[in-house]
C-alpha atoms as a PDB file:
ATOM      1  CA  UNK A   1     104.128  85.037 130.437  1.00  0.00           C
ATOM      2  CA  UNK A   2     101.757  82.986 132.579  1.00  0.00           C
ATOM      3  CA  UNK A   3      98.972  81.313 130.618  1.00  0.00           C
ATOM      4  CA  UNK A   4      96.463  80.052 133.000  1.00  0.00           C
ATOM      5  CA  UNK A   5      93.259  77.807 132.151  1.00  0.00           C
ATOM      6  CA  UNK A   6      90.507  76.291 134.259  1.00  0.00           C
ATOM      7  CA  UNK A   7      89.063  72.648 133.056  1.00  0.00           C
ATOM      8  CA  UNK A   8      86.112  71.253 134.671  1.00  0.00           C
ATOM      9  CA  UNK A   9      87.035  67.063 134.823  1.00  0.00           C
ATOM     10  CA  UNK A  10      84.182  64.908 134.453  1.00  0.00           C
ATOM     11  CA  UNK A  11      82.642  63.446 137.761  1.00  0.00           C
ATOM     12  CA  UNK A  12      81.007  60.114 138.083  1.00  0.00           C
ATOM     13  CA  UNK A  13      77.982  60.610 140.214  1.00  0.00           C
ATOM     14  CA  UNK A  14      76.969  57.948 142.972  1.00  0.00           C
ATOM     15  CA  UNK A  15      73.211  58.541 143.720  1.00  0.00           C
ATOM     16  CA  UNK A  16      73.500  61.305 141.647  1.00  0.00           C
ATOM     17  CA  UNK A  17      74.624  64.031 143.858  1.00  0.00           C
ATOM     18  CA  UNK A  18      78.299  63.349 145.397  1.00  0.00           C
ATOM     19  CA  UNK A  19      81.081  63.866 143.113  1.00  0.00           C
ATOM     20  CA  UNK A  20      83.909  61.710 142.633  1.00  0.00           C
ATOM     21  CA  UNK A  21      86.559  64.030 140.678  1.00  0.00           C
ATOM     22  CA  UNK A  22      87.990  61.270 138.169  1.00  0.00           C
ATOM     23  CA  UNK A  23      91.167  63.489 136.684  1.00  0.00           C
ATOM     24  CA  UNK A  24      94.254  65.265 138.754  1.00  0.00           C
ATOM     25  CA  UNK A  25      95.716  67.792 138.262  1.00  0.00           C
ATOM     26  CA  UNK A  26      98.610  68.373 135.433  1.00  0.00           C
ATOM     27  CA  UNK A  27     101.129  71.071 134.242  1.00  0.00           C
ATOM     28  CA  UNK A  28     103.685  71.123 131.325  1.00  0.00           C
ATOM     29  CA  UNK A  29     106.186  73.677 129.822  1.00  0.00           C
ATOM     30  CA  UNK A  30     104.670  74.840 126.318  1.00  0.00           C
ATOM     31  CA  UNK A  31     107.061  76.793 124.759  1.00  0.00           C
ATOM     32  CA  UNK A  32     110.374  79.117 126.915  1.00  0.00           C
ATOM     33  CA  UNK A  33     109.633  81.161 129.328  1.00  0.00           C
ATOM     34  CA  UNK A  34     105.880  80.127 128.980  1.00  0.00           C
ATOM     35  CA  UNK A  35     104.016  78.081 131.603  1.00  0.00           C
ATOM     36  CA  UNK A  36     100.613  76.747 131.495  1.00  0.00           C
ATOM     37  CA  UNK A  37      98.861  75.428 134.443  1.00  0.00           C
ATOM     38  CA  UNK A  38      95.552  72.703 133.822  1.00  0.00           C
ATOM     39  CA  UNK A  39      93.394  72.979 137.690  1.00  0.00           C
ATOM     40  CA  UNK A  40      90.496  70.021 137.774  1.00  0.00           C
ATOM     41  CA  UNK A  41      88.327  71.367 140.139  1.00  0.00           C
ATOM     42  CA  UNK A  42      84.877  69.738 141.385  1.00  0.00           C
ATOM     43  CA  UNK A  43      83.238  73.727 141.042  1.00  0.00           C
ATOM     44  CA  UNK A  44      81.833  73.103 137.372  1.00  0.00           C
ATOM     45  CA  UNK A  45      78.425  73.068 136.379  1.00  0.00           C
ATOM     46  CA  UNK A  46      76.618  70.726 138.544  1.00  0.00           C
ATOM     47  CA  UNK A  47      74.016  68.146 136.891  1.00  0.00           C
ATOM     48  CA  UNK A  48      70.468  68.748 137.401  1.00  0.00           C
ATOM     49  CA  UNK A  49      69.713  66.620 139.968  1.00  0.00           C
ATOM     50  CA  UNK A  50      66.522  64.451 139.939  1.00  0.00           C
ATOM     51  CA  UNK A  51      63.475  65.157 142.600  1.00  0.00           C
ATOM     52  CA  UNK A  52      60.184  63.486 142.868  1.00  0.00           C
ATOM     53  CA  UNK A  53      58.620  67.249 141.642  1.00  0.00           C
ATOM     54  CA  UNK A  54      61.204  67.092 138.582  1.00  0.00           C
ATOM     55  CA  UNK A  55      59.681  63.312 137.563  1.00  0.00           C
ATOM     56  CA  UNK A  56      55.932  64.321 137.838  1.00  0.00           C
ATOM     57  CA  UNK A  57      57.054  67.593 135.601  1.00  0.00           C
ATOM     58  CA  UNK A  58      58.389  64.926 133.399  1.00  0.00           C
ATOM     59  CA  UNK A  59      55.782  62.954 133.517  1.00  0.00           C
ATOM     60  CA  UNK A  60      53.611  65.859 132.084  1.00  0.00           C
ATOM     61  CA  UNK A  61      56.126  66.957 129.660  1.00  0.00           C
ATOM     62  CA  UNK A  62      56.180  63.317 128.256  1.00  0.00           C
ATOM     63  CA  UNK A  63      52.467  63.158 127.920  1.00  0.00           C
ATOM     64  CA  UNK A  64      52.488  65.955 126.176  1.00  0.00           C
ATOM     65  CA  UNK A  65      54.869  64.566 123.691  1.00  0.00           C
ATOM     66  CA  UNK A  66      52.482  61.005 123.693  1.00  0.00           C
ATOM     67  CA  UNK A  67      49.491  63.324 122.696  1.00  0.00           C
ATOM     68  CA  UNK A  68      50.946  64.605 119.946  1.00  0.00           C
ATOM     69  CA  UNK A  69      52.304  61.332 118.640  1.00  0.00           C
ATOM     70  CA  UNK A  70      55.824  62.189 118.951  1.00  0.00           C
ATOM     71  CA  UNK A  71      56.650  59.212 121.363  1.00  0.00           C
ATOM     72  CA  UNK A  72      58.035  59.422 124.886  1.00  0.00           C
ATOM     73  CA  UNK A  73      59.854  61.404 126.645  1.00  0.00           C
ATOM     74  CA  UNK A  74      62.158  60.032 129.429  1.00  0.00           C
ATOM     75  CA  UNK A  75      65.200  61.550 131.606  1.00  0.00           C
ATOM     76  CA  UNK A  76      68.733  60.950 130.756  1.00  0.00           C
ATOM     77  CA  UNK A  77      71.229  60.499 133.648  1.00  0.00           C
ATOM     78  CA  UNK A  78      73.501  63.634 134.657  1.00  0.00           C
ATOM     79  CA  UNK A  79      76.045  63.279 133.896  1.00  0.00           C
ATOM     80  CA  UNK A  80      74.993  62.416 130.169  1.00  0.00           C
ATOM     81  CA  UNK A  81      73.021  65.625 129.949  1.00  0.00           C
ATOM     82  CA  UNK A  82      75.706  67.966 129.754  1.00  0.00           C
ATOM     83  CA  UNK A  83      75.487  71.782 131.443  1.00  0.00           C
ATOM     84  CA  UNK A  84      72.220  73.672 132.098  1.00  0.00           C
ATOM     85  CA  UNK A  85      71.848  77.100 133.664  1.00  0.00           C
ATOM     86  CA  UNK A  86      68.855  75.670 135.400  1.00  0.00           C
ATOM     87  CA  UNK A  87      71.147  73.325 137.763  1.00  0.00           C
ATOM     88  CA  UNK A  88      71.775  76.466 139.622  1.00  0.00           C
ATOM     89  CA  UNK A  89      68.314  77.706 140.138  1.00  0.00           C
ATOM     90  CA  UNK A  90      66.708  74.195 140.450  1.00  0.00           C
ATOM     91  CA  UNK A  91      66.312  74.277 144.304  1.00  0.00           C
ATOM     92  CA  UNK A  92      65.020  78.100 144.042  1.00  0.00           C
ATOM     93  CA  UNK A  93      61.866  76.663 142.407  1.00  0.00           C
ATOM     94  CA  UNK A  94      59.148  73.745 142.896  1.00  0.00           C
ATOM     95  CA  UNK A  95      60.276  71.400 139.580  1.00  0.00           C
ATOM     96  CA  UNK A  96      62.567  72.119 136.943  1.00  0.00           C
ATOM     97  CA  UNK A  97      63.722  70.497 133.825  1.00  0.00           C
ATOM     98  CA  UNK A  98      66.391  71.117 130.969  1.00  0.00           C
ATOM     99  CA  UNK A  99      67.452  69.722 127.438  1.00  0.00           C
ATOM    100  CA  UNK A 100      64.089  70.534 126.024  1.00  0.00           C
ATOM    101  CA  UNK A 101      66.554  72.912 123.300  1.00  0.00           C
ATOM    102  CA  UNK A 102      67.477  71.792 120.152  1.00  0.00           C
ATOM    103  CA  UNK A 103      69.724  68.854 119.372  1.00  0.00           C
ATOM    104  CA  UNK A 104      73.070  68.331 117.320  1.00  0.00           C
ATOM    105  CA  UNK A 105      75.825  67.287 117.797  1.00  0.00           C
ATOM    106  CA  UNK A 106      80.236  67.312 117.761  1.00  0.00           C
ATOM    107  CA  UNK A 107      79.517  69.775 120.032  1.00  0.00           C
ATOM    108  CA  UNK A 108      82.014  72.739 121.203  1.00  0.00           C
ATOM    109  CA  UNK A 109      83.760  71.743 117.842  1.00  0.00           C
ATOM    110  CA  UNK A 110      84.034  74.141 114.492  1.00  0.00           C
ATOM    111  CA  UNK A 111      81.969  70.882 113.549  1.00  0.00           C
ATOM    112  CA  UNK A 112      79.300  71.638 115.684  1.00  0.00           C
ATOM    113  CA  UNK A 113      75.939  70.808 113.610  1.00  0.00           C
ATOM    114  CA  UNK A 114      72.387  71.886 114.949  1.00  0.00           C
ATOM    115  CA  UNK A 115      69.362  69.571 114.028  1.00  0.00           C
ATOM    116  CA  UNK A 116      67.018  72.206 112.375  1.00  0.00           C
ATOM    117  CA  UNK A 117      64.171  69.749 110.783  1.00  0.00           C
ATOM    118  CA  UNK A 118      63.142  69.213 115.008  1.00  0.00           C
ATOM    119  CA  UNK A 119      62.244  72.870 115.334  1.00  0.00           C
ATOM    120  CA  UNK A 120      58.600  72.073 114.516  1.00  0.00           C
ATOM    121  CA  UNK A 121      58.076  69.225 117.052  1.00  0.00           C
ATOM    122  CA  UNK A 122      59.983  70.923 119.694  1.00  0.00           C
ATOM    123  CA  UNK A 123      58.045  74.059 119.663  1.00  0.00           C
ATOM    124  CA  UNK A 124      54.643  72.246 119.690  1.00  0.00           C
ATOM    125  CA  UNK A 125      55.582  70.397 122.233  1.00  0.00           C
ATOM    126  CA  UNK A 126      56.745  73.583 124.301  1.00  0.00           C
ATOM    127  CA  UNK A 127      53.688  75.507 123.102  1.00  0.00           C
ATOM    128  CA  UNK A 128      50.847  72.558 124.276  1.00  0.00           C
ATOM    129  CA  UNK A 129      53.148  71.871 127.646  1.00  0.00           C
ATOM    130  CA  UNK A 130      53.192  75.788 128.481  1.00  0.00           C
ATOM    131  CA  UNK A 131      49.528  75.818 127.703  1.00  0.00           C
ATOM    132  CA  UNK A 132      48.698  72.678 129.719  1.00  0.00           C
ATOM    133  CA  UNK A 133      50.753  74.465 132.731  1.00  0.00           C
ATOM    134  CA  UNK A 134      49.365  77.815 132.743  1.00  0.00           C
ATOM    135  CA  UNK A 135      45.291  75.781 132.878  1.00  0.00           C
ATOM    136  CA  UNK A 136      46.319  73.756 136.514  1.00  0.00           C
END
């Protein structure tokens, strides 16, 4: 029995778009007449890369957030933001932005907690940016 699995490695990003794969690849015998087979590939999810349209949405977002009096709102880098569907469909569109979901934590764990009590400052914050938007 061959038991295959794909892992995406971590990448350290210099100027935030070329990857540098960090890991190598890696096999090992599991159990007899079992194999398994690790492949680091540089295919993963790519980070949602910062534009100059993405900052000024940003910008918005974040004064949106100010006006409410729920503080600032500033960008993370990359490869501290984890996956996002929108990485594949940011250059199909003007600006995009992600990690605007709910937060937690030990994620991908049976651990895995979700912060509940920011559901009300989250969705006013959505609700007034949408609104803002949908008025330029």
């Amino acid at each position: 029995m061959l038991l295959s699995k794909v892992i995406y490695a971590p990448y350290l990003w210099s100027n935030w778009r070329e990857p540098k794969l960090l890991c190598s690849k890696s096999s090992t015998r599991i159990t007899p007449k079992t194999k398994a087979t690790l492949n680091f590939s540089n295919s993963g999810y790519p980070p949602l890369a910062p534009s100059e349209e993405n900052k000024k949405l940003l910008v918005q977002y974040s004064s949106v957030s100010e006006d409410l009096g729920f503080g600032k709102v500033e960008a993370v880098h990359p490869i501290n933001a984890g996956a996002a569907d929108v990485s594949f469909t940011s250059g199909l569109v003007d600006a995009a932005m992600d990690g605007l979901g709910l937060s937690g934590g030990k994620d991908h764990t049976i651990e895995e907690f979700s912060e509940l009590h920011r559901f009300p400052v989250l969705i006013k914050r959505a609700a007034v940016f949408l609104y803002r938007l949908s008025n330029e």
